[in-house]
C-alpha atoms as a PDB file:
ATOM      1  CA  UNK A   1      18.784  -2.782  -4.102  1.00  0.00           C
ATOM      2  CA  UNK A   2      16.175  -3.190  -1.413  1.00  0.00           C
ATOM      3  CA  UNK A   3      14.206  -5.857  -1.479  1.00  0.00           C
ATOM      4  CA  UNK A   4      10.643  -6.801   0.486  1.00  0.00           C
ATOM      5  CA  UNK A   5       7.724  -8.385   0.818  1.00  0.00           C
ATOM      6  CA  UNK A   6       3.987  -6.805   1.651  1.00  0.00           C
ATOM      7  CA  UNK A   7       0.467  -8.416   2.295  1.00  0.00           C
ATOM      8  CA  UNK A   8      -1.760  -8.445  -0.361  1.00  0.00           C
ATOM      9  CA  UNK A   9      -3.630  -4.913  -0.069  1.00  0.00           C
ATOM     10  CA  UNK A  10      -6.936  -4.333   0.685  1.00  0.00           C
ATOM     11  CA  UNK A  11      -9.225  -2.874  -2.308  1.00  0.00           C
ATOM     12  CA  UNK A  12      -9.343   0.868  -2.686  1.00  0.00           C
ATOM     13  CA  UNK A  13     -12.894   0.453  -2.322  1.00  0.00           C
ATOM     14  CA  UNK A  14     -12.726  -0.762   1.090  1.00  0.00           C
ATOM     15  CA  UNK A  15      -9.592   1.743   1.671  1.00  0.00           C
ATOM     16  CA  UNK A  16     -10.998   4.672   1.617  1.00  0.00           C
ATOM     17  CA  UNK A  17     -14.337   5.483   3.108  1.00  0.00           C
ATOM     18  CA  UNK A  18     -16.519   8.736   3.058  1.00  0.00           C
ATOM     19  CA  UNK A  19     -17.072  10.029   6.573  1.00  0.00           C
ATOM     20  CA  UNK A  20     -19.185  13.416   6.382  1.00  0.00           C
ATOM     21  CA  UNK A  21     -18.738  14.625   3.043  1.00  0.00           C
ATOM     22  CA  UNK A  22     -14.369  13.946   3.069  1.00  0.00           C
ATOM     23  CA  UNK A  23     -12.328  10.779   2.085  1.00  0.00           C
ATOM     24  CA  UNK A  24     -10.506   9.264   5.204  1.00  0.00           C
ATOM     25  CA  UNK A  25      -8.715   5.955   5.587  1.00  0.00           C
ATOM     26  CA  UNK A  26     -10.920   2.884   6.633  1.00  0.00           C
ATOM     27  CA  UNK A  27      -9.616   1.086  10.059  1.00  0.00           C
ATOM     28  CA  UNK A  28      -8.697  -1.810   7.649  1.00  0.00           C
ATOM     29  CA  UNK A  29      -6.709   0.589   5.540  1.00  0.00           C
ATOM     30  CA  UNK A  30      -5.231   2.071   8.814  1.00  0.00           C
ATOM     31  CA  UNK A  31      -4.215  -1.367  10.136  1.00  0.00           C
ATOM     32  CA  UNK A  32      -2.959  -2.113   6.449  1.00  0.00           C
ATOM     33  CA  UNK A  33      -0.449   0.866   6.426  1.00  0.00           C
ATOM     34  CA  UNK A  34       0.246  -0.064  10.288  1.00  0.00           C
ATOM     35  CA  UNK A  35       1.724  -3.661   8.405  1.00  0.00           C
ATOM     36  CA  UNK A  36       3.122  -1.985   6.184  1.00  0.00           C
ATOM     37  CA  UNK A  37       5.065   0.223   8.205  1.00  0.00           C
ATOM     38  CA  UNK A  38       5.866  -2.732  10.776  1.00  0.00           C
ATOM     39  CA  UNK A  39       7.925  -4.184   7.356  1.00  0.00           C
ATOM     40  CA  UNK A  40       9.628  -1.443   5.941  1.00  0.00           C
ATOM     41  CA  UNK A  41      10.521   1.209   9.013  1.00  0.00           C
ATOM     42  CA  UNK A  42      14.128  -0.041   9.049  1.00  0.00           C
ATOM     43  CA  UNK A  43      14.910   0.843   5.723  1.00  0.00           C
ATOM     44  CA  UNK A  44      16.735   4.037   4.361  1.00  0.00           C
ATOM     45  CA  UNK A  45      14.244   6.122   3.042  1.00  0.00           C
ATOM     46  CA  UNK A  46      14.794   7.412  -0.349  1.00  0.00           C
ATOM     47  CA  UNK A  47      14.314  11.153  -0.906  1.00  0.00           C
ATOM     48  CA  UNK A  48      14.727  12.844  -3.905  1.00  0.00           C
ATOM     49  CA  UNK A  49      16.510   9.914  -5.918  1.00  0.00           C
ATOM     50  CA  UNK A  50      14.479   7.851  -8.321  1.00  0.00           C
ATOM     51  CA  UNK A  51      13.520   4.962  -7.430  1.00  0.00           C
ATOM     52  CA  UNK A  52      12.461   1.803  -9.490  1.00  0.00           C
ATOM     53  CA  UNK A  53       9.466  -0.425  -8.534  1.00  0.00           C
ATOM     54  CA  UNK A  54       8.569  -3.784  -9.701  1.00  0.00           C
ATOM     55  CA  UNK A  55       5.658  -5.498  -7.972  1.00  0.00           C
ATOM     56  CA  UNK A  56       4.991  -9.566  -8.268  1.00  0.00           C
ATOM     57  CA  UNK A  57       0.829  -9.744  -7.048  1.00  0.00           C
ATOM     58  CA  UNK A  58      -0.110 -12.502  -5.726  1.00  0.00           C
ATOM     59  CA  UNK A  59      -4.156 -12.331  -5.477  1.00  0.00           C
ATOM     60  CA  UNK A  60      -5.846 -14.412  -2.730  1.00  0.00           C
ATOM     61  CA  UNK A  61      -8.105 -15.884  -5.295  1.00  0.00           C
ATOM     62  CA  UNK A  62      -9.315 -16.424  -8.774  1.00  0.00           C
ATOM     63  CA  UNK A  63     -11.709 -13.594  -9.045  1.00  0.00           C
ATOM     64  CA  UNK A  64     -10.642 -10.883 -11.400  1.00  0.00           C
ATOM     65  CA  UNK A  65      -8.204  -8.219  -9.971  1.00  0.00           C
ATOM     66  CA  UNK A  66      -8.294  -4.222 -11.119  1.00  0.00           C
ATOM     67  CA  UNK A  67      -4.419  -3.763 -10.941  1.00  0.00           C
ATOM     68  CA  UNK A  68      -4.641  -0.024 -10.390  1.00  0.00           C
ATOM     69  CA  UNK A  69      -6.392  -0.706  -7.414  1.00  0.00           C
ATOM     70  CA  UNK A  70      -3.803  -3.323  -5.419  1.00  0.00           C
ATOM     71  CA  UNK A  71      -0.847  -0.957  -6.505  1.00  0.00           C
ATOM     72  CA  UNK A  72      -2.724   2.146  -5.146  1.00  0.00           C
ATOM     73  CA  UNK A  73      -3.474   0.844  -1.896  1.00  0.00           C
ATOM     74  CA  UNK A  74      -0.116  -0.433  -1.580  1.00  0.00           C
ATOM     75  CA  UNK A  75       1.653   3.090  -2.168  1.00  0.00           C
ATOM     76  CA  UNK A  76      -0.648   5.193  -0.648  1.00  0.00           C
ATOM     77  CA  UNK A  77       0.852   3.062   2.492  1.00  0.00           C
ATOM     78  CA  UNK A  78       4.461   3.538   1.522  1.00  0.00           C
ATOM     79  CA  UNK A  79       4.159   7.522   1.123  1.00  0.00           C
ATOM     80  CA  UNK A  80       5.604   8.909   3.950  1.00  0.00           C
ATOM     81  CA  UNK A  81       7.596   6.071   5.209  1.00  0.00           C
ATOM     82  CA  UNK A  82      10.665   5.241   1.777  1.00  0.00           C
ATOM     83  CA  UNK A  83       9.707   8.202  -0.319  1.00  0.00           C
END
């Protein structure tokens, strides 16, 4: 079992930004992914075998958290680099 731990991700809203009609990533969810990436390169990546996630979030304050949002950001940076 593989085991890590990631920075709190930014928002999807502030992820993704609209630059001349197309979706791109923000340069804070370019440096995010960078982090990300900086963490997890070492490990084996996992191909075609399932995989099981379980995610512990840890928000930064007490303002209410959209869940969908924090685990999108956070595998939209793992795509590409475990599966």
């Amino acid at each position: 079992m593989a085991s890590f731990s990631l920075p709190f991700p930014p928002s999807v809203n502030t992820y993704y930004r609209n630059f001349r009609g197309r979706m791109v990533i923000s340069a804070r969810g370019r440096q995010y992914k960078k982090d990300v990436y900086a963490i997890v390169s070492g490990m084996p990546s996992f191909g075609d075998i399932p995989i099981e996630v379980i995610m512990e979030l840890y928000p930064r304050d007490k303002r209410l958290l959209d869940i969908d949002n924090a685990v999108k950001g956070i595998f939209d940076s793992l795509k590409g680099v475990l599966f």
